[in-house]
N, C-alpha and C. Protein backbone atom coordinates (compact mmCIF):
# COMPACT_ATOMS: atom_id res chain seq x y z
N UNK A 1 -14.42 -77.71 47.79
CA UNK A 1 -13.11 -77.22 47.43
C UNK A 1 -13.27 -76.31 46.21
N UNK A 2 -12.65 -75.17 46.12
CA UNK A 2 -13.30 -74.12 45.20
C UNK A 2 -11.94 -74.99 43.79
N UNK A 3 -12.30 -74.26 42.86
CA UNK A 3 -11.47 -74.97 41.70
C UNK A 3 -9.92 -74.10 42.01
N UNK A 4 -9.82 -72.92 42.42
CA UNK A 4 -8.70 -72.35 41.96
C UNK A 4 -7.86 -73.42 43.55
N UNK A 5 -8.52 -74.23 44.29
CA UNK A 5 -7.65 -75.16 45.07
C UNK A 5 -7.43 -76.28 44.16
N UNK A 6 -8.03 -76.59 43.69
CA UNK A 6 -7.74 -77.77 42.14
C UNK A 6 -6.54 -77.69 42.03
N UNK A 7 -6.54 -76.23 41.22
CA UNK A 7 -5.53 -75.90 40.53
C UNK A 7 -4.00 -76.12 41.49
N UNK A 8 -4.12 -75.22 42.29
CA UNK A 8 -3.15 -75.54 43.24
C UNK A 8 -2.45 -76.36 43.25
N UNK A 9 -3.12 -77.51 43.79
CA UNK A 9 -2.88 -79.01 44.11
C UNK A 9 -2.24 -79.53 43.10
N UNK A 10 -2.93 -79.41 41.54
CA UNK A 10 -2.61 -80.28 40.84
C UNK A 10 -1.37 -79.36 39.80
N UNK A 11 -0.93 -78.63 40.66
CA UNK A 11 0.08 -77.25 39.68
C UNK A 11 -0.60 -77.19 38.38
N UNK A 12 -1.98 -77.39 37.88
CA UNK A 12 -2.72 -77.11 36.91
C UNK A 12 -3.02 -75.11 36.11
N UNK A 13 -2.37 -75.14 34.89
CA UNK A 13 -2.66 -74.41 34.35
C UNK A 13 -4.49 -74.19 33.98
N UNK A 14 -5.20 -72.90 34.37
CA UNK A 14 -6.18 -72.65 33.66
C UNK A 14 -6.61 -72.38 32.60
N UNK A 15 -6.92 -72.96 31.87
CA UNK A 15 -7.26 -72.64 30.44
C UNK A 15 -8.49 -72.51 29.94
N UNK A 16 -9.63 -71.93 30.78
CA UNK A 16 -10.51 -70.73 30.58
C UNK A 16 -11.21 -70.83 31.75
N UNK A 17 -12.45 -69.84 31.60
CA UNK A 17 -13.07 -69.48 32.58
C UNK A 17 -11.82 -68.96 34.04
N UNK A 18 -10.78 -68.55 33.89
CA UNK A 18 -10.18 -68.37 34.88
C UNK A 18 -11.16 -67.27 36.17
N UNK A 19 -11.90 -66.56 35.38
CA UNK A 19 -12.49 -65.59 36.83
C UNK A 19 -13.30 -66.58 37.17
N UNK A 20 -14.08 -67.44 37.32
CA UNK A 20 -15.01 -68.42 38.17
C UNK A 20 -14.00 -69.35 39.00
N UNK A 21 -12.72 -69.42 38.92
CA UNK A 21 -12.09 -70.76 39.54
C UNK A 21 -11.80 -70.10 41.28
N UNK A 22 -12.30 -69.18 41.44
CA UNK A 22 -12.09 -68.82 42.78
C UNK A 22 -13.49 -68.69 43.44
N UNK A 23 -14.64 -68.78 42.84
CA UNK A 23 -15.96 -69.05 43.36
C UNK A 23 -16.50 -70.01 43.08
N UNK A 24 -15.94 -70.98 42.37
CA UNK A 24 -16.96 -72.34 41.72
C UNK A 24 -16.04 -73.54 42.71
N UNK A 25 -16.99 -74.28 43.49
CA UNK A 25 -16.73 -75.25 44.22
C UNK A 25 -17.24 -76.19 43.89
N UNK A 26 -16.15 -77.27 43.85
CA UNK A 26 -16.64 -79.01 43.60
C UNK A 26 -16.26 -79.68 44.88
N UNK A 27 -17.45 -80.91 45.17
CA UNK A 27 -17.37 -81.51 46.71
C UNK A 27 -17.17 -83.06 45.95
N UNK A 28 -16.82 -83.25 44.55
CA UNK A 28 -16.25 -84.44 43.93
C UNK A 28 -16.05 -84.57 42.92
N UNK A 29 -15.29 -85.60 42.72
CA UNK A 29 -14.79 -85.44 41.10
C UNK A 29 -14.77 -87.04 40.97
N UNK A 30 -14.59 -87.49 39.28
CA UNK A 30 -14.09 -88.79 38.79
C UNK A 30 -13.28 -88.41 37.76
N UNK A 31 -12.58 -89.58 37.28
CA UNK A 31 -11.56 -89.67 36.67
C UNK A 31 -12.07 -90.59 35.33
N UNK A 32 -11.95 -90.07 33.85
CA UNK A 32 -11.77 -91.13 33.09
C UNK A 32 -12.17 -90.74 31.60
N UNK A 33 -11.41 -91.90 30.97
CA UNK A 33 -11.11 -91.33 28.76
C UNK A 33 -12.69 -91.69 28.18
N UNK A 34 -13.32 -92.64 29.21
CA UNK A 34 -14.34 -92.95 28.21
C UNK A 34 -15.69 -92.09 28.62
N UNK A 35 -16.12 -91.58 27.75
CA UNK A 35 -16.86 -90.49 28.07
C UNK A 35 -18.32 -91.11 28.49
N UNK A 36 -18.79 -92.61 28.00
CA UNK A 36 -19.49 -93.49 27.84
C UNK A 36 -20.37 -93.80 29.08
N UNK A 37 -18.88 -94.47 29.85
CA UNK A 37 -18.87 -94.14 31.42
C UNK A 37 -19.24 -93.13 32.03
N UNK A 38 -18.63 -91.84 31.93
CA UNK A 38 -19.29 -91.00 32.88
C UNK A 38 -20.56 -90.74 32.43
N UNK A 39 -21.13 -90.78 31.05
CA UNK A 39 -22.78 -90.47 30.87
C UNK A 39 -23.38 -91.73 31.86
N UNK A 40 -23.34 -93.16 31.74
CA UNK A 40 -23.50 -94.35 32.64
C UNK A 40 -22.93 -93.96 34.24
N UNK A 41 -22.46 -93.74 34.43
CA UNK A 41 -22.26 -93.67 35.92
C UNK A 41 -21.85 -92.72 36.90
N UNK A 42 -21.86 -91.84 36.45
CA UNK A 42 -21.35 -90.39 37.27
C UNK A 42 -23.09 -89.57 37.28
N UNK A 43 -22.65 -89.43 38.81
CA UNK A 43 -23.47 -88.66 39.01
C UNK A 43 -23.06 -87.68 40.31
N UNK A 44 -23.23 -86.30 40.29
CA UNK A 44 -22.73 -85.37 41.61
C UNK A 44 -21.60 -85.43 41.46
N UNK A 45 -20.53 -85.82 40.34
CA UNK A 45 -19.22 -85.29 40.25
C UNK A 45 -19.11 -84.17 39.74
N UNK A 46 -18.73 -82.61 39.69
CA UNK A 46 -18.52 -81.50 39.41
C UNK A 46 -16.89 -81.38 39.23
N UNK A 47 -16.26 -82.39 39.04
CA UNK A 47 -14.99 -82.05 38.07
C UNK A 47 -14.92 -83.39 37.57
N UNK A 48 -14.24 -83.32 36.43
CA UNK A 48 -13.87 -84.70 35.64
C UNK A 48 -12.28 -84.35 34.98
N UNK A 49 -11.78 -85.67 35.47
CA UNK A 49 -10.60 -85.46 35.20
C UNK A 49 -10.13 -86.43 33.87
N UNK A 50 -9.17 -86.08 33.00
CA UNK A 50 -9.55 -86.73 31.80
C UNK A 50 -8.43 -86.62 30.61
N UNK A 51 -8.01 -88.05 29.90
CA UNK A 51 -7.32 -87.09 29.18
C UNK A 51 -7.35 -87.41 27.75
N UNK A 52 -8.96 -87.19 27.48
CA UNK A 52 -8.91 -87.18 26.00
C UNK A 52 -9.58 -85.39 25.84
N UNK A 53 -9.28 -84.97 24.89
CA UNK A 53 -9.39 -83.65 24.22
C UNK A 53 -9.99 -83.19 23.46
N UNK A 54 -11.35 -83.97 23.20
CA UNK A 54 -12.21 -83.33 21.97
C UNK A 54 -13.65 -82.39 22.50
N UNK A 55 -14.23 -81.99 21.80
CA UNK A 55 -15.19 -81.27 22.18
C UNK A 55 -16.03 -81.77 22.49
N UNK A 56 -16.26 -83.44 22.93
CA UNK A 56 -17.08 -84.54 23.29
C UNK A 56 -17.33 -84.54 24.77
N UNK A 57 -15.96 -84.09 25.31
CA UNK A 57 -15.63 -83.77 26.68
C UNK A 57 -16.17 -82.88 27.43
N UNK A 58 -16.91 -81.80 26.82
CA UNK A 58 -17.43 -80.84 27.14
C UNK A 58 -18.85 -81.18 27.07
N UNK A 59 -19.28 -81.49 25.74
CA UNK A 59 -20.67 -81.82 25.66
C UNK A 59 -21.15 -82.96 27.06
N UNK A 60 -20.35 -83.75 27.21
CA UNK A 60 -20.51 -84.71 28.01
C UNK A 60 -20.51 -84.16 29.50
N UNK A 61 -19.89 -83.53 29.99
CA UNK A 61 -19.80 -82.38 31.32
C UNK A 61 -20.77 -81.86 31.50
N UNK A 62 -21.18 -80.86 29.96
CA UNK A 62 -22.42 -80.11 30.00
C UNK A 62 -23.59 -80.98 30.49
N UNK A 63 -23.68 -82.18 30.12
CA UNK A 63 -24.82 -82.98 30.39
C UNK A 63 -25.21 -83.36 31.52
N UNK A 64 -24.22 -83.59 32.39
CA UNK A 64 -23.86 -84.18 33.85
C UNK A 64 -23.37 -83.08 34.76
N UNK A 65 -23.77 -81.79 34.30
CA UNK A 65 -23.45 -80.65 35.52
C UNK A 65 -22.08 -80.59 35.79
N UNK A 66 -21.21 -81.23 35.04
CA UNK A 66 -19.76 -80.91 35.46
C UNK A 66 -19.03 -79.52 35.17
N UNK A 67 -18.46 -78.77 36.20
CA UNK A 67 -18.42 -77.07 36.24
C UNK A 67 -16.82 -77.30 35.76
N UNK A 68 -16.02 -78.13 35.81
CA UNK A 68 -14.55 -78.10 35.87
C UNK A 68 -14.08 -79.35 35.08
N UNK A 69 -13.42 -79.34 33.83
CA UNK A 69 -12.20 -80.56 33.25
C UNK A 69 -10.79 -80.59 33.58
N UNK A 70 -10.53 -81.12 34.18
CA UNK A 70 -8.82 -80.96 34.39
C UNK A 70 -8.23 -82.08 33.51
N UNK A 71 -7.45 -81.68 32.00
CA UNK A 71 -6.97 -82.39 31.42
C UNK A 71 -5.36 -82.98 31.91
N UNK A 72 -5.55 -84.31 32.00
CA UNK A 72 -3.90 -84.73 32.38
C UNK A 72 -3.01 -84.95 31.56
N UNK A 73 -2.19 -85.51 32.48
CA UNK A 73 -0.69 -86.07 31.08
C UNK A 73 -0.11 -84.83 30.24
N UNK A 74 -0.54 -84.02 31.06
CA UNK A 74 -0.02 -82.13 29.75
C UNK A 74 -0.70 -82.41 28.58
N UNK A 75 -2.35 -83.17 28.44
CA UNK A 75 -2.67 -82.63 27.38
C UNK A 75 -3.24 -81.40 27.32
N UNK A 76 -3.69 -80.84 26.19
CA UNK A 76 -3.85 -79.11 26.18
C UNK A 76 -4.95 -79.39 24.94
N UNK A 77 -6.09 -78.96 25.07
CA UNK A 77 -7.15 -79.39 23.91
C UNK A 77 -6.51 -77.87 23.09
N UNK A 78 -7.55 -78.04 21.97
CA UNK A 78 -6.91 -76.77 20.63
C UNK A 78 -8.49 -76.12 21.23
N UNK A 79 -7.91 -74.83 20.46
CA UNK A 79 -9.03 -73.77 20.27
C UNK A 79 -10.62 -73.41 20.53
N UNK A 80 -10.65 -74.84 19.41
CA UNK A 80 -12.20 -75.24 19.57
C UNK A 80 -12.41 -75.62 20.87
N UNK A 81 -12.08 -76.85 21.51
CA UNK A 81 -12.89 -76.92 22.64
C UNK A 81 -12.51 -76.14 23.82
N UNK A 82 -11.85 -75.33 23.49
CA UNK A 82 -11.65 -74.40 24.52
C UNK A 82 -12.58 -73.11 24.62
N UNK A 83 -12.83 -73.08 23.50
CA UNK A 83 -13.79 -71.79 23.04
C UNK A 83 -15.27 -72.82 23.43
N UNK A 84 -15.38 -74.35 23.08
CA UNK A 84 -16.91 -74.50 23.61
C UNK A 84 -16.97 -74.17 24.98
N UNK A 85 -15.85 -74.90 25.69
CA UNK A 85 -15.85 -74.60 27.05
C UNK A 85 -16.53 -73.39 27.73
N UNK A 86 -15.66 -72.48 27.07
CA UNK A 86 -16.03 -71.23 27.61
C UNK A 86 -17.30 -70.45 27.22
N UNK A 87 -18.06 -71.15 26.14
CA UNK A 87 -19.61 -70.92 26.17
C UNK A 87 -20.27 -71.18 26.97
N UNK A 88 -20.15 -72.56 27.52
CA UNK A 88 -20.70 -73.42 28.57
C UNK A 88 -20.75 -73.03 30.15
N UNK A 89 -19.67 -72.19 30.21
CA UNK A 89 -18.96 -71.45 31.72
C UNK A 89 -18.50 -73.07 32.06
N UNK A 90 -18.14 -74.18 31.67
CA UNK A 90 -16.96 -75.08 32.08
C UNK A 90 -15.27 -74.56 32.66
N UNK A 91 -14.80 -74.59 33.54
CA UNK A 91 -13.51 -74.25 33.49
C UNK A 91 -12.77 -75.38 32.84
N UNK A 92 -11.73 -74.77 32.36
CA UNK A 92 -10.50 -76.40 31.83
C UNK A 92 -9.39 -76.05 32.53
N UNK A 93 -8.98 -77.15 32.87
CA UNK A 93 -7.45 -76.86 33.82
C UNK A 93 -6.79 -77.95 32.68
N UNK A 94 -5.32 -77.66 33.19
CA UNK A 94 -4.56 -78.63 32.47
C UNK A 94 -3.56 -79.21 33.53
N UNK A 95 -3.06 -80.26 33.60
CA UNK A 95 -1.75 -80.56 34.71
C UNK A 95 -0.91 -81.55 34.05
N UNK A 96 0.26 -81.82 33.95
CA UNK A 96 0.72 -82.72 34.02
C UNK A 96 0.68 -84.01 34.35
N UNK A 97 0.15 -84.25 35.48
CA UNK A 97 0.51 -85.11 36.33
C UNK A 97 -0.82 -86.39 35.46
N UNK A 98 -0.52 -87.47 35.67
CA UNK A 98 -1.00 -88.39 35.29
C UNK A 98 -2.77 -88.77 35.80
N UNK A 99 -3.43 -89.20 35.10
CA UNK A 99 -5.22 -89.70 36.07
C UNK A 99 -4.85 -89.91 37.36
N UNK A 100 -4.18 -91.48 37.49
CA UNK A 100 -4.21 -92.25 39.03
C UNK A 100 -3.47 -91.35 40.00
N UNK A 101 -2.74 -90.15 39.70
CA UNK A 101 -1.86 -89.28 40.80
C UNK A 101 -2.80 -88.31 40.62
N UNK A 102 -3.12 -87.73 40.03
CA UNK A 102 -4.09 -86.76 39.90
C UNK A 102 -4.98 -86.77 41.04
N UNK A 103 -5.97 -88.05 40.75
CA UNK A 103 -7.03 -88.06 41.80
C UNK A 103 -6.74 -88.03 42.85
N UNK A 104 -5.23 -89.08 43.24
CA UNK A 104 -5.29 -89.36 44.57
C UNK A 104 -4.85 -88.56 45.19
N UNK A 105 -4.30 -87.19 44.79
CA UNK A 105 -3.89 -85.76 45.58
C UNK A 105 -5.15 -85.25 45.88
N UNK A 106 -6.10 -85.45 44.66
CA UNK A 106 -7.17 -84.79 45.01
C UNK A 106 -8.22 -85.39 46.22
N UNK A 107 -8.38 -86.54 46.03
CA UNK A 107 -8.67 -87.19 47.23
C UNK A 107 -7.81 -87.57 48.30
N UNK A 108 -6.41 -87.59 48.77
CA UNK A 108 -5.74 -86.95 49.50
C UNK A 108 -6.13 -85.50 50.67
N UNK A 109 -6.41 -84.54 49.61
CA UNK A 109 -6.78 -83.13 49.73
C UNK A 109 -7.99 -83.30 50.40
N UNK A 110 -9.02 -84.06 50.41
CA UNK A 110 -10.36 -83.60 50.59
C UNK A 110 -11.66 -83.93 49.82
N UNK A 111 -11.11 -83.95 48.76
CA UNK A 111 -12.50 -84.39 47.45
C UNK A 111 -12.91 -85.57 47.76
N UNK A 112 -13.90 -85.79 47.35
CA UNK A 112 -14.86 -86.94 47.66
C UNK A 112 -15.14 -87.46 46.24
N UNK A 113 -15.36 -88.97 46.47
CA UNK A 113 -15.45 -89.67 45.07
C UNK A 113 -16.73 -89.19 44.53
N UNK A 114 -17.36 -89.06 45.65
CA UNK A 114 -18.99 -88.70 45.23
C UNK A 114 -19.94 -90.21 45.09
N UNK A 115 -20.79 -89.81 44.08
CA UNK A 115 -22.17 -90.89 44.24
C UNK A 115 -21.86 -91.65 42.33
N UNK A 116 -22.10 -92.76 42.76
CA UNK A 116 -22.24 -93.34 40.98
C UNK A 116 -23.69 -93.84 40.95
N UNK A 117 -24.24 -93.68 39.78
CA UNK A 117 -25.17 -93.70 39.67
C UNK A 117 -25.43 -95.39 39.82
């Protein structure tokens, strides 16, 4: 599923990398605040959905190949990690919509939970 279908789905604002969200495809995603976890158990997820906002979020993506953050609950990170983001070529989306609705449109849609390590 390319990201700019993400977006779609989740009426998610882009908030960078917008020219890659129509060629960068994720075949899964996970959901979750503790970043702890996804270093422990994510593996082959290429979006993470999430809704804490620091630049921890990114570093942590960067580590685990994640190409896409879709922040929920309308949070909106500041400057900084938007600007790491976009060093990284990470896209950030933003949506409203809550984690547990989030995913399940997205897995609804097509996405796959993927593999945990």
């Amino acid at each position: 599923m390319k990201i700019s279908e993400v977006a779609r789905i989740l009426n998610a604002e882009v908030l960078c990398c917008a020219d890659a969200a129509d060629s960068t495809e994720v075949h899964s995603a996970c959901g979750s605040d503790m970043m702890s976890d996804v270093l422990a158990y994510v593996k082959d997820q290429g979006l993470l959905l999430s809704g804490l906002c620091n630049p921890q979020v990114v570093r942590t993506a960067e580590m685990m190949d994640i190409v896409c953050i879709a922040f929920v609950r309308g949070k909106r990170p500041d400057r900084t990690v938007i600007d790491l983001a976009a060093e990284k070529g990470i896209i950030l989306l933003s949506t409203d919509y809550r984690m547990y609705l989030a995913c399940g449109m997205l897995y609804k849609a097509g996405l796959d939970a993927g593999k945990a390590i």
